[in-house]
PDB file of N, CA and C in Angstrom:
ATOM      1  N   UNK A   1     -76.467  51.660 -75.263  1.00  0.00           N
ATOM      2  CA  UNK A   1     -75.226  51.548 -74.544  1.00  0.00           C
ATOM      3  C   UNK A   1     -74.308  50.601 -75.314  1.00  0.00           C
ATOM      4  N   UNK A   2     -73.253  50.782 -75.947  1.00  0.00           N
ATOM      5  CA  UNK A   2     -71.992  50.295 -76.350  1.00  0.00           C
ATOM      6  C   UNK A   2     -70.991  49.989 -75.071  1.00  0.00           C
ATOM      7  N   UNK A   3     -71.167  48.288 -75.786  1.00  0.00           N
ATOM      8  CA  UNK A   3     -70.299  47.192 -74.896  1.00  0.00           C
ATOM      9  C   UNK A   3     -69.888  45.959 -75.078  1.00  0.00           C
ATOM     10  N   UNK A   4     -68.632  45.620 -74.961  1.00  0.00           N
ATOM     11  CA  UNK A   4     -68.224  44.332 -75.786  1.00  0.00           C
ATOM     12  C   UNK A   4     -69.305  43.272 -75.368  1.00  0.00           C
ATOM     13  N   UNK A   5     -69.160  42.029 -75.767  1.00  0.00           N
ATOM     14  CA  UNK A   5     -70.018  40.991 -75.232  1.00  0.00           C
ATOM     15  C   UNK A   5     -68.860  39.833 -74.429  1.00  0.00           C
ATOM     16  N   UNK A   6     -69.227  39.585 -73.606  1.00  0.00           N
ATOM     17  CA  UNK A   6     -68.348  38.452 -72.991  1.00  0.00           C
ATOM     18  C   UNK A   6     -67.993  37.467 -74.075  1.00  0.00           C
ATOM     19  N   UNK A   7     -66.754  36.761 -73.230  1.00  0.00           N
ATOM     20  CA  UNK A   7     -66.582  35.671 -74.327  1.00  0.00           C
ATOM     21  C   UNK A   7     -67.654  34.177 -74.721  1.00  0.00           C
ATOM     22  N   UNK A   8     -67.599  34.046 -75.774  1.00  0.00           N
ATOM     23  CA  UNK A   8     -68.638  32.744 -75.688  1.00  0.00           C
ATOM     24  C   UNK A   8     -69.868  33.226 -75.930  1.00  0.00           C
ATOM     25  N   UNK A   9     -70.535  34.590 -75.632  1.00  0.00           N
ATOM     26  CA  UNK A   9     -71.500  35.012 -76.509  1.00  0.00           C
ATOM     27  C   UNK A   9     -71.832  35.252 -77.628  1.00  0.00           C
ATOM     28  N   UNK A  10     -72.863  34.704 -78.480  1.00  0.00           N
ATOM     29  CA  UNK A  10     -73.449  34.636 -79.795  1.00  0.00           C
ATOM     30  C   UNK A  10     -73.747  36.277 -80.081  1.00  0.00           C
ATOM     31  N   UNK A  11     -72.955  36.777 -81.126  1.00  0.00           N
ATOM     32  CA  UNK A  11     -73.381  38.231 -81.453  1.00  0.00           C
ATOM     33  C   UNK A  11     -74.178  38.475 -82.561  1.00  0.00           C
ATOM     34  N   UNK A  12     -74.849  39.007 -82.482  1.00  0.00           N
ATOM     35  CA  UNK A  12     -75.872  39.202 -83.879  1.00  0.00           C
ATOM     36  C   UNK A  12     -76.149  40.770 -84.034  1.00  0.00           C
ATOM     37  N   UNK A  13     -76.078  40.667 -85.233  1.00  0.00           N
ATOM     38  CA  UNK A  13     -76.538  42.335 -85.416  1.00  0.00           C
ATOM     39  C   UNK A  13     -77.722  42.586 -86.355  1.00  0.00           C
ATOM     40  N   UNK A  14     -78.492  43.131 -86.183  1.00  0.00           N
ATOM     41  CA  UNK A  14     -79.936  43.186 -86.441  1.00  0.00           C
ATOM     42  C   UNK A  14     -80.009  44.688 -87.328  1.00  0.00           C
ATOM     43  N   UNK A  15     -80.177  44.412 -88.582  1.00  0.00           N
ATOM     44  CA  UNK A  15     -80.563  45.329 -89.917  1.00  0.00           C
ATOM     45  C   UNK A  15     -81.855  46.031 -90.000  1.00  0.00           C
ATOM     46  N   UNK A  16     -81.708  47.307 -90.687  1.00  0.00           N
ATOM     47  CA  UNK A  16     -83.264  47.931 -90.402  1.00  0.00           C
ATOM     48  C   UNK A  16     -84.530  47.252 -90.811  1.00  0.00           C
ATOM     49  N   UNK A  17     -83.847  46.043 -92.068  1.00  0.00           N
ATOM     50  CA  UNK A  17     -85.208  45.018 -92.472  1.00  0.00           C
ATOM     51  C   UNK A  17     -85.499  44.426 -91.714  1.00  0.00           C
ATOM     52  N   UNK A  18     -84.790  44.313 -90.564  1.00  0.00           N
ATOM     53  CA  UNK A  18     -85.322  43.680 -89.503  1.00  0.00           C
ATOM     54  C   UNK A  18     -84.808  41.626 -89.707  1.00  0.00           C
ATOM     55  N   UNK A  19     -83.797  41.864 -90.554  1.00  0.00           N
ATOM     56  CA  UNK A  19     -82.976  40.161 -90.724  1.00  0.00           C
ATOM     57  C   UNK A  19     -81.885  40.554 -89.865  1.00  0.00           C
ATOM     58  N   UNK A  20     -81.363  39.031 -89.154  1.00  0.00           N
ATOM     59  CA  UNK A  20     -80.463  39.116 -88.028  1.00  0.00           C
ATOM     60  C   UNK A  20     -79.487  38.288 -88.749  1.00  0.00           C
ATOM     61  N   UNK A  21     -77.973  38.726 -87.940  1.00  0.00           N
ATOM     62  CA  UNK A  21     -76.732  37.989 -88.487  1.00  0.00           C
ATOM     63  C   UNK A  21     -75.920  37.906 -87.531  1.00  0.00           C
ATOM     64  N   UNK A  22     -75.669  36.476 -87.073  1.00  0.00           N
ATOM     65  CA  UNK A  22     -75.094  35.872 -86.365  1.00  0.00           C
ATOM     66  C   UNK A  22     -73.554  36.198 -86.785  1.00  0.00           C
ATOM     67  N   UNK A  23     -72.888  37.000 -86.240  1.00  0.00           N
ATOM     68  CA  UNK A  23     -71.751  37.556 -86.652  1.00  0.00           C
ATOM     69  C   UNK A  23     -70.690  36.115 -85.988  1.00  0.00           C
ATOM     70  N   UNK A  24     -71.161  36.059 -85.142  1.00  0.00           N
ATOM     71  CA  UNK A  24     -69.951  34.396 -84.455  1.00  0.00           C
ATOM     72  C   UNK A  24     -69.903  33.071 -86.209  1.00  0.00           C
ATOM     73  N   UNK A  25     -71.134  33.267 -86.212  1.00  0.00           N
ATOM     74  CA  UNK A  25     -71.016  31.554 -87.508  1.00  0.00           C
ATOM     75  C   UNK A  25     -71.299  32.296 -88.944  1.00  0.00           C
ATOM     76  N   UNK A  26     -71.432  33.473 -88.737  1.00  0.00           N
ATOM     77  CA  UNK A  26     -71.273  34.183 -90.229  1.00  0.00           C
ATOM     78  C   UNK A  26     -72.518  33.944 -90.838  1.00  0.00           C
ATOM     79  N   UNK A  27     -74.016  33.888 -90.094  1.00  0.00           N
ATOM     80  CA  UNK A  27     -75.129  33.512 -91.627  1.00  0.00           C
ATOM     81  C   UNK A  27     -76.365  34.426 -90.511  1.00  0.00           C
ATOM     82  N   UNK A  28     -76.775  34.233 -91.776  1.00  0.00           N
ATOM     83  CA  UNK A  28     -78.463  35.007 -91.213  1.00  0.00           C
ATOM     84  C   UNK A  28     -79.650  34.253 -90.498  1.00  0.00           C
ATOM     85  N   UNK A  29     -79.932  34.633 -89.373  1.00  0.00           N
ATOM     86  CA  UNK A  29     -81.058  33.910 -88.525  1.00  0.00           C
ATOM     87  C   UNK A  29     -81.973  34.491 -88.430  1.00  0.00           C
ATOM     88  N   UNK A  30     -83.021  32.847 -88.300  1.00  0.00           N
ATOM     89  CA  UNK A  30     -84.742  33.611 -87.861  1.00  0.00           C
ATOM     90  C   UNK A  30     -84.704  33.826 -86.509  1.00  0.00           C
ATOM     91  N   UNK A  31     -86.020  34.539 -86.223  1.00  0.00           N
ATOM     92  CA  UNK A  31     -86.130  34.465 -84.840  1.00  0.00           C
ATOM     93  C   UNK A  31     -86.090  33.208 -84.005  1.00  0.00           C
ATOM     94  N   UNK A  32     -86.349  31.899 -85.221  1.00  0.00           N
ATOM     95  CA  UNK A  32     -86.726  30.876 -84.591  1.00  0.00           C
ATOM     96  C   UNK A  32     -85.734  30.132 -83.836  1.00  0.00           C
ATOM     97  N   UNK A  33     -84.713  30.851 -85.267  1.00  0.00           N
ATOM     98  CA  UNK A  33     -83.029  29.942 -84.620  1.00  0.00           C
ATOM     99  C   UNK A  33     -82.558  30.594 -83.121  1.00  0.00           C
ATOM    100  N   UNK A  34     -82.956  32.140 -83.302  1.00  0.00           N
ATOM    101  CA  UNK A  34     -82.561  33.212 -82.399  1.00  0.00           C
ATOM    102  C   UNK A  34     -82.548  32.214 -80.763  1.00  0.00           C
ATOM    103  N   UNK A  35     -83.996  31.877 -80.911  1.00  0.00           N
ATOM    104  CA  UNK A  35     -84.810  31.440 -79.694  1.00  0.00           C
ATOM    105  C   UNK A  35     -83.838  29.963 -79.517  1.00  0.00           C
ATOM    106  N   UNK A  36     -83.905  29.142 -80.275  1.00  0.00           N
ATOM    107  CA  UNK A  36     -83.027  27.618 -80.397  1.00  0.00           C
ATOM    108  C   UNK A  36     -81.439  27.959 -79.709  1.00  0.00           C
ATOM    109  N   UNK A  37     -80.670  28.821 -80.126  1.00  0.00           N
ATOM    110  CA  UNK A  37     -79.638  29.194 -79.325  1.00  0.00           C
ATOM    111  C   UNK A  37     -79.564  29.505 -77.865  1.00  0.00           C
ATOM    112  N   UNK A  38     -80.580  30.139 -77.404  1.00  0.00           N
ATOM    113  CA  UNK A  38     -80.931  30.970 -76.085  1.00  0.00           C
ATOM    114  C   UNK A  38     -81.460  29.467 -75.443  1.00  0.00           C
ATOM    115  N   UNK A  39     -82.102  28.644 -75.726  1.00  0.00           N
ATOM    116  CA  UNK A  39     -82.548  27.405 -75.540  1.00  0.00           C
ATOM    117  C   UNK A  39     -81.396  26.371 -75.130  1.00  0.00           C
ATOM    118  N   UNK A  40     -80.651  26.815 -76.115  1.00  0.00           N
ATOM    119  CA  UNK A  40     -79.518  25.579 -76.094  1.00  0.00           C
ATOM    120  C   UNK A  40     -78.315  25.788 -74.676  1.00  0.00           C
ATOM    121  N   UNK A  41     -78.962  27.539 -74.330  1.00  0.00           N
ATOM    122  CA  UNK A  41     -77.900  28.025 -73.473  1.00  0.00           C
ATOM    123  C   UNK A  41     -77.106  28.847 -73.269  1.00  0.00           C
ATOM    124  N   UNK A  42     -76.832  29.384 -74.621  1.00  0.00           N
ATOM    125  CA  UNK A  42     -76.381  30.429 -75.400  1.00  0.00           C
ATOM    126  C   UNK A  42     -76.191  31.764 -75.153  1.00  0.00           C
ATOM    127  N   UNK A  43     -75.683  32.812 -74.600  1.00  0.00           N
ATOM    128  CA  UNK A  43     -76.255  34.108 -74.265  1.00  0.00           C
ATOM    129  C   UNK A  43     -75.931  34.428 -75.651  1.00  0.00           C
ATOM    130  N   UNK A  44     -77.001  35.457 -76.016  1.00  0.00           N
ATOM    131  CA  UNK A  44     -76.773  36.758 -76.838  1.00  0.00           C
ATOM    132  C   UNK A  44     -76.394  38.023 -76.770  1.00  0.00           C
ATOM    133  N   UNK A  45     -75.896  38.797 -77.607  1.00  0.00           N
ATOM    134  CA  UNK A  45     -75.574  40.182 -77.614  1.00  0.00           C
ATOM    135  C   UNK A  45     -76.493  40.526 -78.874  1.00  0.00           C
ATOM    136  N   UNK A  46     -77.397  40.968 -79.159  1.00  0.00           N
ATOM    137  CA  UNK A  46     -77.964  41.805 -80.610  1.00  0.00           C
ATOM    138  C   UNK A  46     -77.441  43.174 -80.244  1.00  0.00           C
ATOM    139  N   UNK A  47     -77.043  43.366 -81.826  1.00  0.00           N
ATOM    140  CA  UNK A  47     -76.198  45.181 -81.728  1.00  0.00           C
ATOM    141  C   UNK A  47     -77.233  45.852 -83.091  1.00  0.00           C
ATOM    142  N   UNK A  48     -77.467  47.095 -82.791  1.00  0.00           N
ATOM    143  CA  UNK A  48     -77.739  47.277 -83.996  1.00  0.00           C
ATOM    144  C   UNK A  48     -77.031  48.042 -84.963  1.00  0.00           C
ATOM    145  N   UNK A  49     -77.143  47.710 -86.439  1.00  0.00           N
ATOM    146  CA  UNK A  49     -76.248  47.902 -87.423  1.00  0.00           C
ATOM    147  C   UNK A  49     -75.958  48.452 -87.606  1.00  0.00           C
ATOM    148  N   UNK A  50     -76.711  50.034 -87.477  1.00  0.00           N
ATOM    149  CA  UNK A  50     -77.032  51.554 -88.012  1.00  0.00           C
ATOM    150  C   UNK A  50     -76.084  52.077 -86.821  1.00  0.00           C
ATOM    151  N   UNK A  51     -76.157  52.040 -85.379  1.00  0.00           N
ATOM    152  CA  UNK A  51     -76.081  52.679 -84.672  1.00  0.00           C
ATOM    153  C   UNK A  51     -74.934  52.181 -83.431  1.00  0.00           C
ATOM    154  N   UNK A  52     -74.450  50.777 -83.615  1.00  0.00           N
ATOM    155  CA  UNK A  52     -73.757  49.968 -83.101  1.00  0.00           C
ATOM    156  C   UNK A  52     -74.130  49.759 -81.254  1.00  0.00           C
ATOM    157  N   UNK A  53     -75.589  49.855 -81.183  1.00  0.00           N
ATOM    158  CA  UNK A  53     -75.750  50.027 -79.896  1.00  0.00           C
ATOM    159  C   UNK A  53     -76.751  48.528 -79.369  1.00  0.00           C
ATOM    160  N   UNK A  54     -76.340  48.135 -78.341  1.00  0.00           N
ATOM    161  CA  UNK A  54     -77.061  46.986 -77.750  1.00  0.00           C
ATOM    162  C   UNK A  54     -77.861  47.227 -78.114  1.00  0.00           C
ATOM    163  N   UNK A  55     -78.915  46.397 -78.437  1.00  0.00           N
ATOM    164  CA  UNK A  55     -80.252  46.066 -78.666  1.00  0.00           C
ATOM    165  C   UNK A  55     -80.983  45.063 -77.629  1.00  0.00           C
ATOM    166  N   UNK A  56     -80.450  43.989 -77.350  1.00  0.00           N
ATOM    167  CA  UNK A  56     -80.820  42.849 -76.925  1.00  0.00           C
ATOM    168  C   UNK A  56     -82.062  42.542 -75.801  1.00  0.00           C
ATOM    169  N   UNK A  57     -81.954  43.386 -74.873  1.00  0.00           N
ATOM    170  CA  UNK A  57     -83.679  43.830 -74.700  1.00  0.00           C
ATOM    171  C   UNK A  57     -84.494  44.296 -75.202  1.00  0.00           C
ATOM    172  N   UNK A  58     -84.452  44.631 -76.427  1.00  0.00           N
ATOM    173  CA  UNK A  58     -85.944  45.076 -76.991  1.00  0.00           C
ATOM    174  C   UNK A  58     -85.628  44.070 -77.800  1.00  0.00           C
ATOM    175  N   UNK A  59     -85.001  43.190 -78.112  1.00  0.00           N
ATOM    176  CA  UNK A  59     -85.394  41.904 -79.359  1.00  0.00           C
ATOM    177  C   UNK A  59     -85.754  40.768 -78.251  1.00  0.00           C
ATOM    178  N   UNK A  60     -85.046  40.824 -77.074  1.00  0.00           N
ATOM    179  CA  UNK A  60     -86.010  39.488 -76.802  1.00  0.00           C
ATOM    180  C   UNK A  60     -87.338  39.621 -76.044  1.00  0.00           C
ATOM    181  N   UNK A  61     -87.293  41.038 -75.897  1.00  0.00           N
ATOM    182  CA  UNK A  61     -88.774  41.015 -75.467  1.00  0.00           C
ATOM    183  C   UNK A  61     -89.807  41.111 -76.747  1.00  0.00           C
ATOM    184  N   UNK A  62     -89.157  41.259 -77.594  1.00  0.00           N
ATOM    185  CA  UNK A  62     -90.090  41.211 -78.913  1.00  0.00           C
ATOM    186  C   UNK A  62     -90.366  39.853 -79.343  1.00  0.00           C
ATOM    187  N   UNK A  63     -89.210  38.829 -78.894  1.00  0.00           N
ATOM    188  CA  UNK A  63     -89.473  37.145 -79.329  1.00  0.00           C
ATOM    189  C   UNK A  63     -90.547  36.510 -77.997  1.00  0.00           C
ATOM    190  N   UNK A  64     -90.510  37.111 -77.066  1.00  0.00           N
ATOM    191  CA  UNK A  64     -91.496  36.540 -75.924  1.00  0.00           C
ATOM    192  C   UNK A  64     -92.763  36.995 -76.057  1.00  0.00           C
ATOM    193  N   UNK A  65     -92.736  38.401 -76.568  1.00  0.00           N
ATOM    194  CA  UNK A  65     -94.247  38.841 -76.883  1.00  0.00           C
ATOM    195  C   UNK A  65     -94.815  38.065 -78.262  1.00  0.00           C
ATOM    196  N   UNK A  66     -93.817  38.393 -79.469  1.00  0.00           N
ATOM    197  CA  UNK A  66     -94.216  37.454 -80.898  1.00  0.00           C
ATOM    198  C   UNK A  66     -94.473  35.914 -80.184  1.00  0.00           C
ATOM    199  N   UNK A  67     -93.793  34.984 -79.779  1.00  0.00           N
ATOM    200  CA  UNK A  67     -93.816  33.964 -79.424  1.00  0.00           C
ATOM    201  C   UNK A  67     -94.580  33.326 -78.654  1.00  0.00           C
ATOM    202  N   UNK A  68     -95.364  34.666 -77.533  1.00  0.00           N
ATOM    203  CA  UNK A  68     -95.942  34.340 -76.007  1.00  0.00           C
ATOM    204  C   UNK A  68     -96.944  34.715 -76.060  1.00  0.00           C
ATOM    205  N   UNK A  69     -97.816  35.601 -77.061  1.00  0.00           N
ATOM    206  CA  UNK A  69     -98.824  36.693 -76.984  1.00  0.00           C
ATOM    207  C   UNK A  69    -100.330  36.379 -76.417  1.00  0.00           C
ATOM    208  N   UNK A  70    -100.342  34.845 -76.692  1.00  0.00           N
ATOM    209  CA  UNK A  70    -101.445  34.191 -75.501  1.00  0.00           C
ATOM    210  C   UNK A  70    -101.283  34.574 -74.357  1.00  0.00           C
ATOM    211  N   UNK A  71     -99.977  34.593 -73.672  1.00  0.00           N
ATOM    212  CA  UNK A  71     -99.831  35.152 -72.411  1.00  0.00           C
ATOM    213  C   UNK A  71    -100.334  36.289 -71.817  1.00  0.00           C
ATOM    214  N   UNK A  72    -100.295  37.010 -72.554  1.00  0.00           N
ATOM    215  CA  UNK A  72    -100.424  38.761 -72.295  1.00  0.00           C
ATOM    216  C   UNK A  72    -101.920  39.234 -72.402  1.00  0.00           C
ATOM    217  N   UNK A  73    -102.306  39.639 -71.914  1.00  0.00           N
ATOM    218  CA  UNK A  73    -103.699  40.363 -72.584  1.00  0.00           C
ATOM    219  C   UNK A  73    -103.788  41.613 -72.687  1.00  0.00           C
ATOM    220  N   UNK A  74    -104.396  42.237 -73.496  1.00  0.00           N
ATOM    221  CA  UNK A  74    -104.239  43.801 -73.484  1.00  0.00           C
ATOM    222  C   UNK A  74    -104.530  44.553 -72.431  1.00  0.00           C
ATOM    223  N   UNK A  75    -105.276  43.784 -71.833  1.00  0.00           N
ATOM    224  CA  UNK A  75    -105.504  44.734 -70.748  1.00  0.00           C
ATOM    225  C   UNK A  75    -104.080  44.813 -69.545  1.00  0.00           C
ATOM    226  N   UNK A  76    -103.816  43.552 -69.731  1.00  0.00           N
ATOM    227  CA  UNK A  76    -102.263  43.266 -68.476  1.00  0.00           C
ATOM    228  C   UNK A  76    -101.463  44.151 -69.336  1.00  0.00           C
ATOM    229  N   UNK A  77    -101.344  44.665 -70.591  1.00  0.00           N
ATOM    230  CA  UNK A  77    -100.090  45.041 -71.434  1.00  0.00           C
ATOM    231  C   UNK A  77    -100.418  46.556 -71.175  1.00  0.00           C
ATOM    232  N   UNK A  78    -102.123  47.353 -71.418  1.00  0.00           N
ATOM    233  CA  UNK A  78    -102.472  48.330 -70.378  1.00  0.00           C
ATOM    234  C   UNK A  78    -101.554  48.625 -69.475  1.00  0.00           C
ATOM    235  N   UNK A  79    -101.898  47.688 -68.536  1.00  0.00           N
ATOM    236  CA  UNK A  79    -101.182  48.268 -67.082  1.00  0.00           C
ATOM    237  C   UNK A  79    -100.005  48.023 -67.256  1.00  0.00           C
ATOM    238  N   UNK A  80     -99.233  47.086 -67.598  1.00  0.00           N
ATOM    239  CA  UNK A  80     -97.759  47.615 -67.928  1.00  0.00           C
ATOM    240  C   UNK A  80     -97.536  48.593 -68.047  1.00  0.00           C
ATOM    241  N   UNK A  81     -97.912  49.393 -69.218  1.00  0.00           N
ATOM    242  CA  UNK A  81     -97.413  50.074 -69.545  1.00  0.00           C
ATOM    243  C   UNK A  81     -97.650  51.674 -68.883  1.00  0.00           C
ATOM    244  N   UNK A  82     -98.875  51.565 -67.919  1.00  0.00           N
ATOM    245  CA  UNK A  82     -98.912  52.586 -67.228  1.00  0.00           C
ATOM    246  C   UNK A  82     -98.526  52.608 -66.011  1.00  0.00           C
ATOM    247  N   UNK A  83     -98.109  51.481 -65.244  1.00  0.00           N
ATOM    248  CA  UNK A  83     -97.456  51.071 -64.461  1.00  0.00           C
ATOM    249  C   UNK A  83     -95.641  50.810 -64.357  1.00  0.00           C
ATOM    250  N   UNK A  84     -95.041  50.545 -65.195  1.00  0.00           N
ATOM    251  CA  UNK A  84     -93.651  50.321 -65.520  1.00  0.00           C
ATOM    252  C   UNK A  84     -92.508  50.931 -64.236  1.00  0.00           C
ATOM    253  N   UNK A  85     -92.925  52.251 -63.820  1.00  0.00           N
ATOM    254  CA  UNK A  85     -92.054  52.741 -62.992  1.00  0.00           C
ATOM    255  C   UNK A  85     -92.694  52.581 -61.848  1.00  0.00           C
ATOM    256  N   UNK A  86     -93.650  51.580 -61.579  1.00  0.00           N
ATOM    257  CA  UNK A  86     -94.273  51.156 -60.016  1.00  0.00           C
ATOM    258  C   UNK A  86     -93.829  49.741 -59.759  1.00  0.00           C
ATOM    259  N   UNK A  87     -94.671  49.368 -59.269  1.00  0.00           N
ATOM    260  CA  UNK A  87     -94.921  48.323 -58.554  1.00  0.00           C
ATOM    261  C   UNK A  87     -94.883  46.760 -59.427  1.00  0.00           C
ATOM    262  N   UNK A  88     -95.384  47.304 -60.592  1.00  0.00           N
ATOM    263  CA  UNK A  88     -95.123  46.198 -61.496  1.00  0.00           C
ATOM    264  C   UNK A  88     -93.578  46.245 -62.335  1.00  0.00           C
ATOM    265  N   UNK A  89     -93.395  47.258 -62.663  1.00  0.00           N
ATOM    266  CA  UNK A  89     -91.734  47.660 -62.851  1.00  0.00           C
ATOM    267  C   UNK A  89     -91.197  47.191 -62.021  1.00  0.00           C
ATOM    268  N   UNK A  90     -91.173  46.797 -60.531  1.00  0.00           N
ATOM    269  CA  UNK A  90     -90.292  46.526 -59.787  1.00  0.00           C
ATOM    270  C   UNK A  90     -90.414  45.038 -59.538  1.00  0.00           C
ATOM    271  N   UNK A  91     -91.878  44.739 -59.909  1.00  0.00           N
ATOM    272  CA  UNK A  91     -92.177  43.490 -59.376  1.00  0.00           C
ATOM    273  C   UNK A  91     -91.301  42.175 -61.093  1.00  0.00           C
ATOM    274  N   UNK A  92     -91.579  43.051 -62.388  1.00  0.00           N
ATOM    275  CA  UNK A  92     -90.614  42.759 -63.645  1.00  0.00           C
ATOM    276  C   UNK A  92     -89.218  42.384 -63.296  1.00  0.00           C
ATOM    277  N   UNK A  93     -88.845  43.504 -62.853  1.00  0.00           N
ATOM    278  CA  UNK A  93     -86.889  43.970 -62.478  1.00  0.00           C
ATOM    279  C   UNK A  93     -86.339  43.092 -61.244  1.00  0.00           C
ATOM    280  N   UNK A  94     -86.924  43.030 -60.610  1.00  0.00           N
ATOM    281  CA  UNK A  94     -86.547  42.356 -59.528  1.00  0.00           C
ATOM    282  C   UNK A  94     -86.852  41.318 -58.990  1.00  0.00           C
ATOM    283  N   UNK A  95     -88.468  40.967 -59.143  1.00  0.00           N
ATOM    284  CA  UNK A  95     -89.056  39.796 -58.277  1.00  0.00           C
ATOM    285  C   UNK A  95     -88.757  38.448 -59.438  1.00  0.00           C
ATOM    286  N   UNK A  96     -89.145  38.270 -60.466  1.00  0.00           N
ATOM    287  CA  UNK A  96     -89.312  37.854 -61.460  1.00  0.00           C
ATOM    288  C   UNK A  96     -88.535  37.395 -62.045  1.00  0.00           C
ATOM    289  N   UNK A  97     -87.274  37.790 -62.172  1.00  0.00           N
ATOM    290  CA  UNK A  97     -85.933  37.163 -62.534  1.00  0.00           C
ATOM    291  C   UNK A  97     -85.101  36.002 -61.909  1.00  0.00           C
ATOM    292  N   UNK A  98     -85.402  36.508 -60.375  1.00  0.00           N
ATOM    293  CA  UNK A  98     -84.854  35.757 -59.347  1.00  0.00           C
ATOM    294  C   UNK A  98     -85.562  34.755 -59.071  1.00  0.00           C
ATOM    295  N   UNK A  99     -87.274  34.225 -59.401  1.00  0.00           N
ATOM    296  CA  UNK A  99     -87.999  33.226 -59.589  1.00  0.00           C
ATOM    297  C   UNK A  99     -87.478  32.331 -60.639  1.00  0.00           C
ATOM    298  N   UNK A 100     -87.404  32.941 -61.803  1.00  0.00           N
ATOM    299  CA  UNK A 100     -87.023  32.334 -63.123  1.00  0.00           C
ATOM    300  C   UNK A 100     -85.482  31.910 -62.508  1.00  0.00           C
ATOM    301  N   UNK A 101     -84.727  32.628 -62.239  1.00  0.00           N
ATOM    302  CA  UNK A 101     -83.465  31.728 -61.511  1.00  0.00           C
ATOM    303  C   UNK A 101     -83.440  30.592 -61.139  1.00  0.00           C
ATOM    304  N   UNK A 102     -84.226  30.644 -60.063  1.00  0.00           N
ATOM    305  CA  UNK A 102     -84.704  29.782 -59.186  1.00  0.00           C
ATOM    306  C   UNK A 102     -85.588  27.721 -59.578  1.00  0.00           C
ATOM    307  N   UNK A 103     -86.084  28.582 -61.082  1.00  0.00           N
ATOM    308  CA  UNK A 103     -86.496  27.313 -61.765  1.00  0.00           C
ATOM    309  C   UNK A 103     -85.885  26.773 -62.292  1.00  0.00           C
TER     310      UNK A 103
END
């Protein structure tokens, strides 16, 4: 889905090598910086390069899984994934966000 980013959001656009570029400060970031921005407060937009289309949920769920992967176990990542449009999909989308709000 193609869509501007609000103002004050950090835009990055993400190359098929998979290096990111902070199009706001003009230089190339790691994931590490990626994460340090989002930290600091930061929203992101990742677009991708090829195709000019949001990305930004599948990169930060890729920095929570790279980053978090103690968390997860294969077997919980299992049922994710056979679950997604149930109960755990809903319990992701909805319950879960509004906790994290909340903290």
């Amino acid at each position: 889905m193609k869509r501007h980013a609000p103002e004050g959001t950090v835009v990055i656009r993400k190359y098929p090598n998979r290096r990111l570029y902070d199009v706001t400060r003009s230089k190339h970031l790691t994931l590490d910086e990626l994460v340090e921005l989002i930290k600091q407060g930061r929203e992101v937009q990742v677009i991708d390069s090829k195709t000019r289309e949001d990305i930004t949920p599948a990169v930060l769920a890729q920095v929570v899984l790279e980053q978090n992967s103690y968390l997860f176990s294969a077997d919980f990542l299992h049922q994710l994934i056979r679950n997604q449009d149930g109960l755990i999909g809903d319990f992701l989308t909805e319950f879960l966000p509004k906790v994290l709000d909340s903290y």
